[in-house]
C-alpha atoms as a PDB file:
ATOM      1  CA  UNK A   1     119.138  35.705 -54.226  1.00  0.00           C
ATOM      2  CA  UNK A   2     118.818  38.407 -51.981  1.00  0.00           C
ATOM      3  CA  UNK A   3     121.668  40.728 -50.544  1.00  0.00           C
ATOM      4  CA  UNK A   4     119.948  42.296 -48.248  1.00  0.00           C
ATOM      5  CA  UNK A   5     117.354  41.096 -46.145  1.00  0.00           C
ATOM      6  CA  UNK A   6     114.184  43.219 -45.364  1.00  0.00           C
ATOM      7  CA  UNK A   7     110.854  42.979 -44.267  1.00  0.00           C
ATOM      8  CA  UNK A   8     107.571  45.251 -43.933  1.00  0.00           C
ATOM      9  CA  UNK A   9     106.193  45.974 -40.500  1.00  0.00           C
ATOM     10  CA  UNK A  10     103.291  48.409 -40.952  1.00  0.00           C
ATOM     11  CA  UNK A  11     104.441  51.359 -42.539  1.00  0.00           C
ATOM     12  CA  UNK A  12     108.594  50.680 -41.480  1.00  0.00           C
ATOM     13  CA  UNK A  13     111.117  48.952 -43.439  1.00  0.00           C
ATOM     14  CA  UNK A  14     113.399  46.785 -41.205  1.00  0.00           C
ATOM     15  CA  UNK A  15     116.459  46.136 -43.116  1.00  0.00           C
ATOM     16  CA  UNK A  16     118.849  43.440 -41.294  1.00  0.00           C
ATOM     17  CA  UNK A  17     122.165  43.239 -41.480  1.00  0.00           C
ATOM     18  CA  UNK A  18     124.006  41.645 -44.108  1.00  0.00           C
ATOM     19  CA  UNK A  19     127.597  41.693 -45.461  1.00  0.00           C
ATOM     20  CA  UNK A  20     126.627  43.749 -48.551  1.00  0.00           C
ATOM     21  CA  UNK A  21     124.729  46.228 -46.088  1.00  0.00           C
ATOM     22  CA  UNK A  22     127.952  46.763 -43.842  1.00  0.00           C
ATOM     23  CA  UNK A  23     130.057  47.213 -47.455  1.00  0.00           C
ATOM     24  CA  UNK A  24     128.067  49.912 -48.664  1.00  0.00           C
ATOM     25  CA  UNK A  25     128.145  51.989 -44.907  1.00  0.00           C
ATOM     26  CA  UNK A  26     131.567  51.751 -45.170  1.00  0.00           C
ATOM     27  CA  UNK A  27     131.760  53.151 -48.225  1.00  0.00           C
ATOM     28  CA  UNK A  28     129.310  55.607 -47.048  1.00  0.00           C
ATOM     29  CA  UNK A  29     131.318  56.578 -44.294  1.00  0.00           C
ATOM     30  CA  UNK A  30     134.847  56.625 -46.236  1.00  0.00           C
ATOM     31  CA  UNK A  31     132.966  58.860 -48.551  1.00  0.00           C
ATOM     32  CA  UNK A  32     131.639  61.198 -46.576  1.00  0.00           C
ATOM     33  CA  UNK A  33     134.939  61.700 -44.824  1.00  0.00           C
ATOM     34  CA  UNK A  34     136.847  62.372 -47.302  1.00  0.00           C
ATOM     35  CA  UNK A  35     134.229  65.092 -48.832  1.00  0.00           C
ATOM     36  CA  UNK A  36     134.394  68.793 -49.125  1.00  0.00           C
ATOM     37  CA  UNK A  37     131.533  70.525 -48.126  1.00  0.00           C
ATOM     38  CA  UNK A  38     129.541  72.353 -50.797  1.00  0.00           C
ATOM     39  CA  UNK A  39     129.267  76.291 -49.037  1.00  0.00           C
ATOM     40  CA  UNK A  40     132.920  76.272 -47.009  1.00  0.00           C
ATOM     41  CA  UNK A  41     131.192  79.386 -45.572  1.00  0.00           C
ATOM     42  CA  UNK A  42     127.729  81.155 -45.072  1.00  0.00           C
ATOM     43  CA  UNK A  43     129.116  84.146 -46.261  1.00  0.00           C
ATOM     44  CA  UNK A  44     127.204  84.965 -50.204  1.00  0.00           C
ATOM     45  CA  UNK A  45     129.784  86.887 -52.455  1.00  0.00           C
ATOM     46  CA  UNK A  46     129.020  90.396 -52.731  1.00  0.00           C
ATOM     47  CA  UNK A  47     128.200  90.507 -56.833  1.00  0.00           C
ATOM     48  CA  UNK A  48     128.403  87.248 -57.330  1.00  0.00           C
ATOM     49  CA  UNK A  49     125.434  85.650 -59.317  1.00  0.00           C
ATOM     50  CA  UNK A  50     124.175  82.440 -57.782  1.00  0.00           C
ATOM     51  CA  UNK A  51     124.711  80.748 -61.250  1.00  0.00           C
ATOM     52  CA  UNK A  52     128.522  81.617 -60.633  1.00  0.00           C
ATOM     53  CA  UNK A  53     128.495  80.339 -57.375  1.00  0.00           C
ATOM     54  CA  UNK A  54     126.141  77.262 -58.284  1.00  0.00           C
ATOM     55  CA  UNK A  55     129.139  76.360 -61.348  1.00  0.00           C
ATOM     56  CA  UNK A  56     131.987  77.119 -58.880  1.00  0.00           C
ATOM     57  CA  UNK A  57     130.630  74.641 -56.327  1.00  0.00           C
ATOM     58  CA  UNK A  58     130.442  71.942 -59.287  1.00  0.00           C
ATOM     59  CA  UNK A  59     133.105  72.559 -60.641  1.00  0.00           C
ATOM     60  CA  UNK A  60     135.183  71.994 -57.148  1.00  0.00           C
ATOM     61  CA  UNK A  61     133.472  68.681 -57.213  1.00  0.00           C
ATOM     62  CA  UNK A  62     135.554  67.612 -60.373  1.00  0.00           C
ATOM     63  CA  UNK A  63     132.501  66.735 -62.549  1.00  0.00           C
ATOM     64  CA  UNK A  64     132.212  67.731 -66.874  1.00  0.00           C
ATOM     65  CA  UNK A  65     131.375  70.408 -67.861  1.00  0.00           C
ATOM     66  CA  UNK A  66     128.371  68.424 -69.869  1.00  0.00           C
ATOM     67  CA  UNK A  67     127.123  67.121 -66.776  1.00  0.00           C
ATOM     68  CA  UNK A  68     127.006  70.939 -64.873  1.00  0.00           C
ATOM     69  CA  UNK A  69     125.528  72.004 -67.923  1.00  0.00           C
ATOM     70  CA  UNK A  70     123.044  69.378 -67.725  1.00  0.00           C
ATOM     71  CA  UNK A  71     122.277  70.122 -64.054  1.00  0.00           C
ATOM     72  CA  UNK A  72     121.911  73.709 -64.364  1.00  0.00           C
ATOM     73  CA  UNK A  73     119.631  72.859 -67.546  1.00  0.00           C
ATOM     74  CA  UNK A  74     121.947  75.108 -69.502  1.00  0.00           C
ATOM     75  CA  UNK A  75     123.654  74.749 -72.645  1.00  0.00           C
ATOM     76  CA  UNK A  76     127.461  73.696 -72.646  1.00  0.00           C
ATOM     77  CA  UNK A  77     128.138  77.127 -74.582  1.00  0.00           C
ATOM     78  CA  UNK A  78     126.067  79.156 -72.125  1.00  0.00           C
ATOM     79  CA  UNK A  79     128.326  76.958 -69.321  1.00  0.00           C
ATOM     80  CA  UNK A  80     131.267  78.246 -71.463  1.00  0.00           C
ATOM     81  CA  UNK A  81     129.819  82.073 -71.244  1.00  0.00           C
ATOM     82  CA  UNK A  82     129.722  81.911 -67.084  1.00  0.00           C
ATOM     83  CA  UNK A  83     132.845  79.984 -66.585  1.00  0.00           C
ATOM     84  CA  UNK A  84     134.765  82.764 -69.010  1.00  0.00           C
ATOM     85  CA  UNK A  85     133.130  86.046 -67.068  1.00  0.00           C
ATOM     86  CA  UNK A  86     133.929  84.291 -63.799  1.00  0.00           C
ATOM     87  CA  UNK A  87     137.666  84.168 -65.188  1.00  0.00           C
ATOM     88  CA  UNK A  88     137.456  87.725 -66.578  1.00  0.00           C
ATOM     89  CA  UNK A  89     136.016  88.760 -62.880  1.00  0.00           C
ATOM     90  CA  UNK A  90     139.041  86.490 -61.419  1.00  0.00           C
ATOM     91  CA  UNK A  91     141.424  87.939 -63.484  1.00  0.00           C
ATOM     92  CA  UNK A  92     142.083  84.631 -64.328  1.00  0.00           C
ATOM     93  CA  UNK A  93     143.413  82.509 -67.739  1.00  0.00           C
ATOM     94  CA  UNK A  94     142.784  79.250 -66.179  1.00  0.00           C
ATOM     95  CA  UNK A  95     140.540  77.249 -64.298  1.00  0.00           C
ATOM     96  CA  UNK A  96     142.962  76.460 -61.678  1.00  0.00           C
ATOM     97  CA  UNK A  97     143.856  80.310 -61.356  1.00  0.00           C
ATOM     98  CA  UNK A  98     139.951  81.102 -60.957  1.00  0.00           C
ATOM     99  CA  UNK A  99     139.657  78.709 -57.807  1.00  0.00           C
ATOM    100  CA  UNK A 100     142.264  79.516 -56.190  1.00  0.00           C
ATOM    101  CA  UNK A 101     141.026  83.600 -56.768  1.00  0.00           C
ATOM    102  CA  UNK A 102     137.658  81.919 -55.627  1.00  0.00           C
ATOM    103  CA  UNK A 103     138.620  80.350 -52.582  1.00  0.00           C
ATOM    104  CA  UNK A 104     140.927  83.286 -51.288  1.00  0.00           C
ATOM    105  CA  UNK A 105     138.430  85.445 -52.121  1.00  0.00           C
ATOM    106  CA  UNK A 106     135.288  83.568 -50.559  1.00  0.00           C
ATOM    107  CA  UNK A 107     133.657  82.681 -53.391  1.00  0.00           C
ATOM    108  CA  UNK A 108     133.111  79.246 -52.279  1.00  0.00           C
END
């Protein structure tokens, strides 16, 4: 059973339209609306180590802490070392404190 329907012309794949294929571009697009775009400016924080920024930006996008750890090929105590001298450089005690310092601050 096929969902979407495709064929190979030369080196192009023609995908036709299907039901399942209109789902997922709506999803797409109701996705892509509501997202927040990685670098809200092209500004780089003076000081600011591009690990930093790297965790800040995943960290706005609400995944673990395992899985940024796991992206930046880090350990999750190493992620634990950056996220507590961003706080200290934040003046900050909690996460929430630290982006809100971050975004006011152009961090992010």
């Amino acid at each position: 059973m096929s969902f979407v329907e495709s064929e190979v012309k030369g080196y192009l794949l023609v995908v036709h339209p299907s039901s399942l294929l209109s789902a997922l571009a709506g999803l797409f697009e109701t996705s892509w609306r509501a997202a927040l775009p990685m670098h809200l400016n092209d500004r780089v924080p003076c000081g600011l180590q591009p690990v930093h920024r790297r965790i800040l930006e995943l960290l706005s996008t609400g995944v673990t802490d395992d899985t940024i750890a796991e992206l930046l090929g880090i350990s999750r105590r190493t992620l634990s070392r950056h996220v507590e001298a961003l706080n200290a450089r934040a003046g900050s005690v909690t996460r929430f404190q630290m982006a809100l310092y971050a975004a006011r601050n152009g961090w992010i």
